[in-house]
PDB file of N, CA and C in Angstrom:
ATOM      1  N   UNK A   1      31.884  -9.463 -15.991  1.00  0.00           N
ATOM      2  CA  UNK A   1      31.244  -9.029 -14.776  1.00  0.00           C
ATOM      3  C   UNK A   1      29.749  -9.295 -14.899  1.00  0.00           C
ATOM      4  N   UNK A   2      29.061  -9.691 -14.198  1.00  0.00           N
ATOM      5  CA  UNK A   2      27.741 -10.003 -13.338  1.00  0.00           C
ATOM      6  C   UNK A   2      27.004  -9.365 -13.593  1.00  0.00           C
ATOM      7  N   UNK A   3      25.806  -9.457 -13.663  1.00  0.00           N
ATOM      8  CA  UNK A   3      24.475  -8.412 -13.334  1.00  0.00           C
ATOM      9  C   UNK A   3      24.642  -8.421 -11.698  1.00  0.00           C
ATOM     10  N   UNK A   4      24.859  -9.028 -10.993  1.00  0.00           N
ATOM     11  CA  UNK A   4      24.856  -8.678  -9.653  1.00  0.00           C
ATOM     12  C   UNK A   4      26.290  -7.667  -8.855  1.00  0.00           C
ATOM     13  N   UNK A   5      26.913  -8.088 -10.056  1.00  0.00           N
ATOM     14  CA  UNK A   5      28.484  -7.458  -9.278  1.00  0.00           C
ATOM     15  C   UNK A   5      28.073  -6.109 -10.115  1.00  0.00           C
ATOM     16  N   UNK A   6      27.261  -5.656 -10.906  1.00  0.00           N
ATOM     17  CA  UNK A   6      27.326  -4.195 -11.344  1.00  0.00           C
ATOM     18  C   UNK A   6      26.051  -3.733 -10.351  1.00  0.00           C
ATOM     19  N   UNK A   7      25.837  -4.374 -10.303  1.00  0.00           N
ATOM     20  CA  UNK A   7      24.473  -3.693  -9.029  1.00  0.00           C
ATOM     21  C   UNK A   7      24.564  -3.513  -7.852  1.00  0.00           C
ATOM     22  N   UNK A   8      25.868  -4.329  -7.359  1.00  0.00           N
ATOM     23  CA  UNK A   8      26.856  -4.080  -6.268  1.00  0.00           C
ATOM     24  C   UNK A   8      27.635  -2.808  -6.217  1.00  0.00           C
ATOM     25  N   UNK A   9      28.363  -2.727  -7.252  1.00  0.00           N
ATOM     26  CA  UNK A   9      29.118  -1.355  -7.804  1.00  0.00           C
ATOM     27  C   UNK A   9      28.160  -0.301  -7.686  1.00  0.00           C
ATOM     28  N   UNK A  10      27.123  -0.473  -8.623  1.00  0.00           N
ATOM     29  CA  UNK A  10      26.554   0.748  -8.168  1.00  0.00           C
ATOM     30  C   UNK A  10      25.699   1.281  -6.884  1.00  0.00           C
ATOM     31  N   UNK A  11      25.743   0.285  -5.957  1.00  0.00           N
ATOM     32  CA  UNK A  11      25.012   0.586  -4.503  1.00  0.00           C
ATOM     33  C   UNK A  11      26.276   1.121  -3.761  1.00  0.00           C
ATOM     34  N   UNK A  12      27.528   0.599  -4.333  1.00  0.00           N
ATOM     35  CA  UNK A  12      28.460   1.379  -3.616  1.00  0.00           C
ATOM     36  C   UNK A  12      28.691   2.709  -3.680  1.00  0.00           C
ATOM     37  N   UNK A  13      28.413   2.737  -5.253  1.00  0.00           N
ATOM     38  CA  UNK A  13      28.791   4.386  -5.617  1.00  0.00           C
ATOM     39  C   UNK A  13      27.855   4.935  -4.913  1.00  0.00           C
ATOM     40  N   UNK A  14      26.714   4.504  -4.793  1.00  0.00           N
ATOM     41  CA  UNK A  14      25.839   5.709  -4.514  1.00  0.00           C
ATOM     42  C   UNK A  14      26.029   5.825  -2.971  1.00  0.00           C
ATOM     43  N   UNK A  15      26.083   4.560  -2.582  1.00  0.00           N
ATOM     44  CA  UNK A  15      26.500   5.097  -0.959  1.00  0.00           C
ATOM     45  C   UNK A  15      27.745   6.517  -0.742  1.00  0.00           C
ATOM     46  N   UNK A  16      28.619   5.762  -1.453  1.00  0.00           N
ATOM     47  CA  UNK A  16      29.988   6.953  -1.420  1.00  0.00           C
ATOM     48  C   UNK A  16      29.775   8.129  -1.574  1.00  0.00           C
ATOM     49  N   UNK A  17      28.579   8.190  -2.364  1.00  0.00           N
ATOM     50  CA  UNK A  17      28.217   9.892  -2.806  1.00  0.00           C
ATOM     51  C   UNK A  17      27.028  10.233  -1.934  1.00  0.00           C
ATOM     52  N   UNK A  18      26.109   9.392  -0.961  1.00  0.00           N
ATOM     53  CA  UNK A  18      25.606   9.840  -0.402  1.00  0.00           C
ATOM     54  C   UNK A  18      26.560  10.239   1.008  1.00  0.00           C
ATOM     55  N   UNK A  19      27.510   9.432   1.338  1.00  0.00           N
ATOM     56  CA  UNK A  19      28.526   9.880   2.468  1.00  0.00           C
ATOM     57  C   UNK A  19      29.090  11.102   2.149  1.00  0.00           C
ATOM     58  N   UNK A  20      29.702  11.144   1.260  1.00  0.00           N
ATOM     59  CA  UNK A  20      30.302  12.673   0.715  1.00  0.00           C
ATOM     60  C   UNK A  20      29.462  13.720   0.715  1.00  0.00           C
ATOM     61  N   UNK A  21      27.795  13.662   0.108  1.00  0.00           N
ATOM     62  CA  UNK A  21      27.271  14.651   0.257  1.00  0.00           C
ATOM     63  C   UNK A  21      26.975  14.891   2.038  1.00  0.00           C
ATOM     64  N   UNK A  22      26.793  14.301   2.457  1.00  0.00           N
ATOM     65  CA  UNK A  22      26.469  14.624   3.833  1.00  0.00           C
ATOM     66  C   UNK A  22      27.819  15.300   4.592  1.00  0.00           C
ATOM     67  N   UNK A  23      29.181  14.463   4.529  1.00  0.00           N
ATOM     68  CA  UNK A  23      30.203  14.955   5.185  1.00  0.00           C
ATOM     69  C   UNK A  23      30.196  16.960   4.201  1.00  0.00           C
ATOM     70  N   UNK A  24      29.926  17.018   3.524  1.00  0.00           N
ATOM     71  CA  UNK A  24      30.505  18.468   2.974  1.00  0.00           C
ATOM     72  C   UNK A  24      29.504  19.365   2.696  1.00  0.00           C
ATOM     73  N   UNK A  25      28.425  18.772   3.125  1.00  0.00           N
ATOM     74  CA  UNK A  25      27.045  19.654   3.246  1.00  0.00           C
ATOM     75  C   UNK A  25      26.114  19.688   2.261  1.00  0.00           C
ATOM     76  N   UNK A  26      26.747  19.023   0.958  1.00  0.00           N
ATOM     77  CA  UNK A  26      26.029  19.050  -0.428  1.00  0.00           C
ATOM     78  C   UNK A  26      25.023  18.621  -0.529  1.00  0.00           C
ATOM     79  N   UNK A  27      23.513  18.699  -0.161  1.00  0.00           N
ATOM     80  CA  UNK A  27      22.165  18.477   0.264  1.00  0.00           C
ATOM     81  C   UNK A  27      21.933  17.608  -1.781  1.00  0.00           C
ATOM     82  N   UNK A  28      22.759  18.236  -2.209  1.00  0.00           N
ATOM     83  CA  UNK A  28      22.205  17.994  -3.581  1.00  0.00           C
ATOM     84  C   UNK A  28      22.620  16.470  -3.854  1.00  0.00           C
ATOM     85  N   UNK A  29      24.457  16.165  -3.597  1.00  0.00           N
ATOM     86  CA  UNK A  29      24.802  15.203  -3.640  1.00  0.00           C
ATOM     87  C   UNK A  29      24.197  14.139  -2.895  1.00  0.00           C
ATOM     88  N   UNK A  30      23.797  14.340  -1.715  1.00  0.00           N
ATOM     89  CA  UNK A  30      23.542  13.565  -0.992  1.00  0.00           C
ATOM     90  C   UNK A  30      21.890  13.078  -1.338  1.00  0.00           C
ATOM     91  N   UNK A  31      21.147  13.499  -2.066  1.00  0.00           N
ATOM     92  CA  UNK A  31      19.847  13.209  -2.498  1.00  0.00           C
ATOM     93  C   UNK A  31      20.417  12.521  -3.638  1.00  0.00           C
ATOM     94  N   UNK A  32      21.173  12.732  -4.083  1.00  0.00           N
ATOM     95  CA  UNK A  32      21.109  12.382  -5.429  1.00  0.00           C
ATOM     96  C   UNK A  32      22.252  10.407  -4.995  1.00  0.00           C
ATOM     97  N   UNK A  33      22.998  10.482  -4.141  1.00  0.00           N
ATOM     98  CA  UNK A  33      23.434   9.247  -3.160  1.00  0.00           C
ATOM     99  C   UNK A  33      22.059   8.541  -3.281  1.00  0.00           C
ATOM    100  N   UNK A  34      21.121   8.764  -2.427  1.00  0.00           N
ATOM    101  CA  UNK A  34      19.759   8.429  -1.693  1.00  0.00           C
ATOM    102  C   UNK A  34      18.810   7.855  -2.803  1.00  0.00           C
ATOM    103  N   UNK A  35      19.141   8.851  -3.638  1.00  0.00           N
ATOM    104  CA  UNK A  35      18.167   8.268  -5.386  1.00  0.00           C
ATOM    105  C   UNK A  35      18.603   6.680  -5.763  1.00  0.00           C
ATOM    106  N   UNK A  36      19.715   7.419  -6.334  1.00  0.00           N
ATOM    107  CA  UNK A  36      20.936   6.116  -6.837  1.00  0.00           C
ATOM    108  C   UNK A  36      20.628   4.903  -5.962  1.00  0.00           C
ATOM    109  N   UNK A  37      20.925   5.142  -4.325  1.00  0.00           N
ATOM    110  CA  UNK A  37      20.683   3.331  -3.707  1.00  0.00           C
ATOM    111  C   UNK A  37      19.317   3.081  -3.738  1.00  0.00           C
ATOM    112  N   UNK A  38      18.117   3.955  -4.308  1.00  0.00           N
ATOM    113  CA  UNK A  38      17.062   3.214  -3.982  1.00  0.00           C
ATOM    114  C   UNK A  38      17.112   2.426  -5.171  1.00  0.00           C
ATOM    115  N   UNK A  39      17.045   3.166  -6.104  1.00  0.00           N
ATOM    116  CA  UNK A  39      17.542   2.342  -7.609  1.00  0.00           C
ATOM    117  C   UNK A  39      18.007   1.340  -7.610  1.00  0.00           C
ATOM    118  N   UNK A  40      19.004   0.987  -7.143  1.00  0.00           N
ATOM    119  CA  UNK A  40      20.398   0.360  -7.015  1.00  0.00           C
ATOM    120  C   UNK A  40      19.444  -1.289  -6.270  1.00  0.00           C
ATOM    121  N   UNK A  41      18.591  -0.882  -4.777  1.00  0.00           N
ATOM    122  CA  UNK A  41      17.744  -2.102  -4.385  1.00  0.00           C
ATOM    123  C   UNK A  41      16.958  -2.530  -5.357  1.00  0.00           C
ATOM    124  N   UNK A  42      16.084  -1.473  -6.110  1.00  0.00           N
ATOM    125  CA  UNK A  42      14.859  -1.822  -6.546  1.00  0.00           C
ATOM    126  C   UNK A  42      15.490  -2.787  -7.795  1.00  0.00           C
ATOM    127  N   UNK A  43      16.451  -2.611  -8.388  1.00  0.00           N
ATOM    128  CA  UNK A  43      16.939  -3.561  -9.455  1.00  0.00           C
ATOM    129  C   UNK A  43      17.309  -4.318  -9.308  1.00  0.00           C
ATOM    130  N   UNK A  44      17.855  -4.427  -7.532  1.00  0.00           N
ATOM    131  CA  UNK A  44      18.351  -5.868  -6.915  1.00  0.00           C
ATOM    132  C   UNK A  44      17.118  -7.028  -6.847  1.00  0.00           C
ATOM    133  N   UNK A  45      16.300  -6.525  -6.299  1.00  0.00           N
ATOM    134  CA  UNK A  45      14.924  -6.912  -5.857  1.00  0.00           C
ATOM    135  C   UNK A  45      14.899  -7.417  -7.289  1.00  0.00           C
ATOM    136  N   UNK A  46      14.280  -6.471  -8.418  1.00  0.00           N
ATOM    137  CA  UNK A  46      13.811  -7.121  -9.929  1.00  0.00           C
ATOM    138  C   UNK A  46      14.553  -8.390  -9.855  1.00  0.00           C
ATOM    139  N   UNK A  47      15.836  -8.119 -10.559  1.00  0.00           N
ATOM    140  CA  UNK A  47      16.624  -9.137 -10.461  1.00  0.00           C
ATOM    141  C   UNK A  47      16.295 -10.728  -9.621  1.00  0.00           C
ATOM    142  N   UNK A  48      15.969 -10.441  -8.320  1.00  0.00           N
ATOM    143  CA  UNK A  48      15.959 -11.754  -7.620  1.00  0.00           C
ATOM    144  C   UNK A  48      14.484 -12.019  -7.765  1.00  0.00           C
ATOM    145  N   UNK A  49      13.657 -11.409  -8.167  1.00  0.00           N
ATOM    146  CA  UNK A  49      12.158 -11.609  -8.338  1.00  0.00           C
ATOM    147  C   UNK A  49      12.241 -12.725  -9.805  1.00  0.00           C
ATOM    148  N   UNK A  50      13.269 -12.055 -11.090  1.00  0.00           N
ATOM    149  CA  UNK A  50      13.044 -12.880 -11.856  1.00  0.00           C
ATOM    150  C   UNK A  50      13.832 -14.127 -12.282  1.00  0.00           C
ATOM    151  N   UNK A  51      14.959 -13.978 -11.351  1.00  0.00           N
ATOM    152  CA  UNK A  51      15.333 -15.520 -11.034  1.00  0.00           C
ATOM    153  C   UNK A  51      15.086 -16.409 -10.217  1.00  0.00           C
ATOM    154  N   UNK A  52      13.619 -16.492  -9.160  1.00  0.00           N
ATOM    155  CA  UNK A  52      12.678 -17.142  -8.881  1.00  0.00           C
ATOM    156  C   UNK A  52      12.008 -17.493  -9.816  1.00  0.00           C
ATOM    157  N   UNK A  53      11.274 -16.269 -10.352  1.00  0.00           N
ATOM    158  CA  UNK A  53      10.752 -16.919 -11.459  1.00  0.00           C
ATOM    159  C   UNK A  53      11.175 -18.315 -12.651  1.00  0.00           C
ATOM    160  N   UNK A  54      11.924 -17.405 -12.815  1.00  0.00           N
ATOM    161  CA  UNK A  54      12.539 -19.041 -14.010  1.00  0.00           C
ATOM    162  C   UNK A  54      12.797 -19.969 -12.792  1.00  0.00           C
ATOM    163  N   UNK A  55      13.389 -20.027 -11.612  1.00  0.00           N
ATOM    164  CA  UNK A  55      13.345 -21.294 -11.298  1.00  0.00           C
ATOM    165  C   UNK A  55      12.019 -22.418 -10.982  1.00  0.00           C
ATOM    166  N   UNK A  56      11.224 -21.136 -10.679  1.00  0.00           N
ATOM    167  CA  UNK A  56       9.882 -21.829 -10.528  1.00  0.00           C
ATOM    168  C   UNK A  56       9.658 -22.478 -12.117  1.00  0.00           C
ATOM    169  N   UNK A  57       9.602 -21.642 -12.889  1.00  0.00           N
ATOM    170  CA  UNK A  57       8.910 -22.428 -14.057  1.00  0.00           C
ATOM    171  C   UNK A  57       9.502 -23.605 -14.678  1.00  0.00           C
ATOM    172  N   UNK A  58      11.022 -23.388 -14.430  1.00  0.00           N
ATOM    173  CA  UNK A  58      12.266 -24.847 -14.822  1.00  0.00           C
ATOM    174  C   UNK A  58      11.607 -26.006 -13.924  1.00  0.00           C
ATOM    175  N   UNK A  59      11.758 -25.685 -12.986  1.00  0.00           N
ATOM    176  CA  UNK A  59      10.958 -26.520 -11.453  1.00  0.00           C
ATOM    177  C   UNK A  59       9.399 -27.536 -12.039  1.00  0.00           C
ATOM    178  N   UNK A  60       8.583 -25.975 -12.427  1.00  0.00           N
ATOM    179  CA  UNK A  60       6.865 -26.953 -12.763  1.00  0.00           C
ATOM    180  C   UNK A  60       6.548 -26.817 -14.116  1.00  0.00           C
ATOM    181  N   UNK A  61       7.928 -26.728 -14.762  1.00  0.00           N
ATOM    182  CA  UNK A  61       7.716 -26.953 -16.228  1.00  0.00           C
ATOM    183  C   UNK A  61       6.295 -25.759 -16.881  1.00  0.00           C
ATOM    184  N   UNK A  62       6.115 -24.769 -16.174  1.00  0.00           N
ATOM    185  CA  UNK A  62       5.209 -23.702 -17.021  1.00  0.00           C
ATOM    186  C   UNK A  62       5.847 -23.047 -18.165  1.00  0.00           C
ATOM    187  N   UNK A  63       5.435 -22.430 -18.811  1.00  0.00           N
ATOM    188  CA  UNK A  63       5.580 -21.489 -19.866  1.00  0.00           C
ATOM    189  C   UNK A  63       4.807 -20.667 -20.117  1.00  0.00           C
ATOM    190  N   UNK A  64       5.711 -19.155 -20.923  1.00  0.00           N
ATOM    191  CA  UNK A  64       5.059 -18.234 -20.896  1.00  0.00           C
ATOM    192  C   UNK A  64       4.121 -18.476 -22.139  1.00  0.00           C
ATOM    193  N   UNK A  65       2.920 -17.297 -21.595  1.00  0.00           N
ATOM    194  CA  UNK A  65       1.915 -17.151 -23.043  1.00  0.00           C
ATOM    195  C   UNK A  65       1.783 -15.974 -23.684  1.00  0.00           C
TER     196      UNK A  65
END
């Protein structure tokens, strides 16, 4: 499995638990849903930030220093 298919998985979970907390009133679950998917983007985002990167540098031949 993927770095993207586990980052998938977990935007799901957290959705699921932010739906659940809301359907049953659980203010707690449902923040804690809300946490999880921001997480869940912000690592998506990393992720696609640093596979630009390497393509840029494969691309203009840079390297790190």
């Amino acid at each position: 499995m993927g770095l993207m298919e586990k980052l998938n998985l977990r935007a799901m979970k957290a959705q699921a638990k932010l739906k659940l907390g809301r359907r049953t009133g659980n203010r707690r679950l449902a923040a804690e849903g809300r946490t999880e998917e921001a997480e869940a983007k912000l690592l998506k985002t990393q992720d696609e930030i640093l596979d630009t990167v390497a393509e840029m540098r494969r691309e203009y031949g840079v390297k790190r220093h």
